[in-house]
N, C-alpha and C. Protein backbone atom coordinates (compact mmCIF):
# COMPACT_ATOMS: atom_id res chain seq x y z
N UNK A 1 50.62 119.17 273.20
CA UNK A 1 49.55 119.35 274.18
C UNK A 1 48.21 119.37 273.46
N UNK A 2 47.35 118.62 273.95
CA UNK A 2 46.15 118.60 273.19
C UNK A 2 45.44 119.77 273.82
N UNK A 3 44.24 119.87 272.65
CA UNK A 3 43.30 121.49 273.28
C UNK A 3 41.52 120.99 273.56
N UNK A 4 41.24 121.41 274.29
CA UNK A 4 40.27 120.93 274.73
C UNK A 4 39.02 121.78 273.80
N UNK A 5 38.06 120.71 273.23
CA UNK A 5 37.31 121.41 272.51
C UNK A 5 35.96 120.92 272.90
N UNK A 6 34.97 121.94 272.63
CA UNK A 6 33.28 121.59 273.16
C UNK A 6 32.79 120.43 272.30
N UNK A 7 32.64 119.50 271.49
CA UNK A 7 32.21 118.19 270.59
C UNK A 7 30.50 118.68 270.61
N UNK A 8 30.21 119.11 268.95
CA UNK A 8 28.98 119.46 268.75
C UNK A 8 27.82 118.31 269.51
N UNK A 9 26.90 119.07 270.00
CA UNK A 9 25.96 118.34 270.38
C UNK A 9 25.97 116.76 271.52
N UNK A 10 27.46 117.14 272.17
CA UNK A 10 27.96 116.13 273.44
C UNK A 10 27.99 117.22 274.45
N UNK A 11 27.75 116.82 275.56
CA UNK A 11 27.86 117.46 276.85
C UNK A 11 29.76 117.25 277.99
N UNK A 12 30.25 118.52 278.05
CA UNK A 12 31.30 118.45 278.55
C UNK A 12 32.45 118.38 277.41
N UNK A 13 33.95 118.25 277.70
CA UNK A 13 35.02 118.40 277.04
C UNK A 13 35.32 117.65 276.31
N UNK A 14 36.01 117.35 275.18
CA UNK A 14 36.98 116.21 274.81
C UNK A 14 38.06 116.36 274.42
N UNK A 15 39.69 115.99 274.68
CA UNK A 15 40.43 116.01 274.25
C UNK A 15 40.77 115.66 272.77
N UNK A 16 40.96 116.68 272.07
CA UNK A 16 40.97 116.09 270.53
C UNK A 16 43.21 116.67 270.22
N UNK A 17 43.50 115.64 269.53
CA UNK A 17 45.00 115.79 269.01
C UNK A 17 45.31 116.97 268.36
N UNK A 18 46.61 117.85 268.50
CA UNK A 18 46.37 118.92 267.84
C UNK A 18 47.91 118.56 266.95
N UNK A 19 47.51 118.50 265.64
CA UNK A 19 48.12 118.63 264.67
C UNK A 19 49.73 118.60 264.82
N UNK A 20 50.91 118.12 264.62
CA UNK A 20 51.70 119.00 264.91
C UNK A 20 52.88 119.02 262.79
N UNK A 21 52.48 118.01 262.57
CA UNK A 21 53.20 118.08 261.07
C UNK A 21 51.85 116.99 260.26
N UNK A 22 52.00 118.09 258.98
CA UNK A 22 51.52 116.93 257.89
C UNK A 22 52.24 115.51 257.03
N UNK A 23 51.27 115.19 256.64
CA UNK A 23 51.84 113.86 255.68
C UNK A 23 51.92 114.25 254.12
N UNK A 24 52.30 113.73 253.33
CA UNK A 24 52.38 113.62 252.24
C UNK A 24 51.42 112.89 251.83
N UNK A 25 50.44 113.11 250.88
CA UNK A 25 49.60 112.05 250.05
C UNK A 25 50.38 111.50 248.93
N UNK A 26 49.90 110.08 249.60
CA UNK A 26 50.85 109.22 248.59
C UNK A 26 50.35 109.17 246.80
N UNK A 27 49.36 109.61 246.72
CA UNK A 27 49.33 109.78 245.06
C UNK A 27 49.67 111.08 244.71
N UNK A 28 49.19 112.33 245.60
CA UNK A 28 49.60 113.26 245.02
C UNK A 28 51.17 114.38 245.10
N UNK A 29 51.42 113.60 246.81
CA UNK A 29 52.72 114.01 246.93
C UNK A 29 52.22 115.68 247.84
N UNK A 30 51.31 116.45 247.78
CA UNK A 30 51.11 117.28 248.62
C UNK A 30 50.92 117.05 250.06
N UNK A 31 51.37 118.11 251.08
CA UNK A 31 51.08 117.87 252.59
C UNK A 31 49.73 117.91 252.47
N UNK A 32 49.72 117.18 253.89
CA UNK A 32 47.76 117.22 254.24
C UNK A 32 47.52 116.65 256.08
N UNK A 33 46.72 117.07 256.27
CA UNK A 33 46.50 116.72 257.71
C UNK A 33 45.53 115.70 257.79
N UNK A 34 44.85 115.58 257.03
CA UNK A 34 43.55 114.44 256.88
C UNK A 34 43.99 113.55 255.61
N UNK A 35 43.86 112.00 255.96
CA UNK A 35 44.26 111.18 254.60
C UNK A 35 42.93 110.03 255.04
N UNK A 36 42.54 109.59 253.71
CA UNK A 36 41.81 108.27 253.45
C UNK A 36 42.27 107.47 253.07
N UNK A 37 41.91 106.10 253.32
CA UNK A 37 42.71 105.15 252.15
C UNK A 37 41.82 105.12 250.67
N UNK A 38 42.55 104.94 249.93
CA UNK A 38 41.99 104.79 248.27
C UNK A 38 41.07 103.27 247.90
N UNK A 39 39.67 103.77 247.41
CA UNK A 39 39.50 102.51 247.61
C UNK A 39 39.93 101.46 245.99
N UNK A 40 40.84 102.33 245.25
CA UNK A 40 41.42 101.65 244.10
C UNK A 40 42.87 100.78 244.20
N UNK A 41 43.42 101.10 245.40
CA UNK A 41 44.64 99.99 245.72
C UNK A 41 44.94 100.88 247.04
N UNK A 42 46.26 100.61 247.37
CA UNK A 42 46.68 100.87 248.79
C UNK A 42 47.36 102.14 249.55
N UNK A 43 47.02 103.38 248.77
CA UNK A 43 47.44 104.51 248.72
C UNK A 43 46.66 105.27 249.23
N UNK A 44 47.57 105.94 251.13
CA UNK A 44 46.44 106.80 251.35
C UNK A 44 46.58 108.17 250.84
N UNK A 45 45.50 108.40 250.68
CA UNK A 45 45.29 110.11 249.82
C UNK A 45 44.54 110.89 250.47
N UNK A 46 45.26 112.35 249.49
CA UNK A 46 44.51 113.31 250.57
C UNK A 46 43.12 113.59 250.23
N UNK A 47 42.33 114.51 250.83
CA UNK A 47 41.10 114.96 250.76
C UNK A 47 40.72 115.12 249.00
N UNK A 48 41.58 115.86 248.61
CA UNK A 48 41.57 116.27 246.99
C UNK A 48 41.48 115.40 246.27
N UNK A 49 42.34 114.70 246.87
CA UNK A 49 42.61 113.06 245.21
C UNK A 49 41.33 112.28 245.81
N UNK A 50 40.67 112.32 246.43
CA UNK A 50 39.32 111.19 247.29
C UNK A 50 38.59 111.85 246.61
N UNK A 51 38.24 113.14 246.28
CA UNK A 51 37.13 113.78 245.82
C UNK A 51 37.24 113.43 244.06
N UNK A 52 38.64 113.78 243.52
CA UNK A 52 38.93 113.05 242.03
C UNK A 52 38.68 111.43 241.80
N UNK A 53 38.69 110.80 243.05
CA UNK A 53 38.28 108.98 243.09
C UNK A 53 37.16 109.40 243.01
N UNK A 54 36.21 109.86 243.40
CA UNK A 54 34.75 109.94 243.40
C UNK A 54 34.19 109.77 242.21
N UNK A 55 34.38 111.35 241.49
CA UNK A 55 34.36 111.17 239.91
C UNK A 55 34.29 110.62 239.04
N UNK A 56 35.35 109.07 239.45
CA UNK A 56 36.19 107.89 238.20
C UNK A 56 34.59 107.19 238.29
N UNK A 57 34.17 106.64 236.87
CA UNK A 57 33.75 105.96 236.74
C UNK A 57 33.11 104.62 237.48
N UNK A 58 34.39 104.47 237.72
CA UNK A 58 34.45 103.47 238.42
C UNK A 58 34.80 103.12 240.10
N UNK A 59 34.46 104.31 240.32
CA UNK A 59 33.97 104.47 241.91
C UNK A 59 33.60 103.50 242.34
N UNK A 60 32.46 103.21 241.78
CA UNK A 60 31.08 102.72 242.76
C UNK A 60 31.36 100.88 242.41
N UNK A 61 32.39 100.62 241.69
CA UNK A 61 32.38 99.38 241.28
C UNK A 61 33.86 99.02 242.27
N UNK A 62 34.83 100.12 242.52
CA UNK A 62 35.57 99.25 243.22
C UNK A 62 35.28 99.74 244.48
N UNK A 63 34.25 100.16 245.28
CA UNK A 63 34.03 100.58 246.45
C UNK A 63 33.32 99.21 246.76
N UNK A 64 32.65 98.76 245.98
CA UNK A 64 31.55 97.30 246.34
C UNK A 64 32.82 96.19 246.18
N UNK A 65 33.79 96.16 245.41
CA UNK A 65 34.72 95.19 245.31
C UNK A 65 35.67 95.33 246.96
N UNK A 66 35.82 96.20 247.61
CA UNK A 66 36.34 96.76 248.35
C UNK A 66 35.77 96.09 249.79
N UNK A 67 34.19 96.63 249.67
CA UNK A 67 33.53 95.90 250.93
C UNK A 67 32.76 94.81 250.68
N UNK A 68 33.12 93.97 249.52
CA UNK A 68 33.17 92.33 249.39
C UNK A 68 33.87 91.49 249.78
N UNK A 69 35.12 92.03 249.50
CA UNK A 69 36.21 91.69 250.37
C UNK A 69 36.52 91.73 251.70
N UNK A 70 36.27 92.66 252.44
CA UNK A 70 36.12 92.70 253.95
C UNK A 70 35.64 92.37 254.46
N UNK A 71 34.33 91.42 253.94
CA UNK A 71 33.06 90.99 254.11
C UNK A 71 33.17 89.21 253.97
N UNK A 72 34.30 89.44 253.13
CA UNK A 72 35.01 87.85 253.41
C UNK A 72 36.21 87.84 253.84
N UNK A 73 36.71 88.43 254.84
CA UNK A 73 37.17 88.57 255.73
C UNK A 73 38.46 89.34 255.14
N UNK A 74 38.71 89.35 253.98
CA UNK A 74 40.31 89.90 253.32
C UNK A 74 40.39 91.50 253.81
N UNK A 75 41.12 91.60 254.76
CA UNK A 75 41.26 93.12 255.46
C UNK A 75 42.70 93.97 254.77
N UNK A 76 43.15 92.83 253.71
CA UNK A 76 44.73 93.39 252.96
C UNK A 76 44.06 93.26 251.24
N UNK A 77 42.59 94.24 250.70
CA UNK A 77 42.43 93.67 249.57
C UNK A 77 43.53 95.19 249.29
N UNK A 78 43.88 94.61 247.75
CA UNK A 78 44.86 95.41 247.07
C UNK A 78 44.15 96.58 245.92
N UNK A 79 42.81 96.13 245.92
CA UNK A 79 41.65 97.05 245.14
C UNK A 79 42.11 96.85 243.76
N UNK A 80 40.97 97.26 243.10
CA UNK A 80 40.57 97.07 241.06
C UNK A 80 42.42 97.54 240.86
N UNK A 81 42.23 98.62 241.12
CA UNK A 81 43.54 99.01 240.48
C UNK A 81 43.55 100.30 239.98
């Protein structure tokens, strides 16, 4: 059953999903309720390991390789690595 919550700064209700099991992050193997995809290959991860991608060096080089690709239309890129 979803729970009806006030949506900051919208007028009236919105039905938002309420949780009922987590996932596993696929790099780190811990549960999690929120996942991203990685923008270093095809592994979605949780909040924690996104914040350790941040960090890498090489962030900012496969984030632009990432939306170069999408940008030529490849919506299955496999990322730097």
């Amino acid at each position: 059953m979803a729970k009806r919550y006030q949506a900051a700064g919208h007028q009236g209700e919105r039905d938002w999903p309420t949780p009922k099991e987590s996932v596993a992050c696929q790099r780190c193997g811990k549960g999690t309720f929120a996942t991203i995809m990685s923008y270093f290959n095809t592994e979605s991860i949780c909040l924690g390991c996104e914040k350790e991608e941040q960090a890498s060096p090489r962030y900012e080089e496969a984030k632009r390789a990432e939306n170069e690709a999408v940008r030529q239309g490849n919506y299955n890129f496999k990322g730097i690595g």
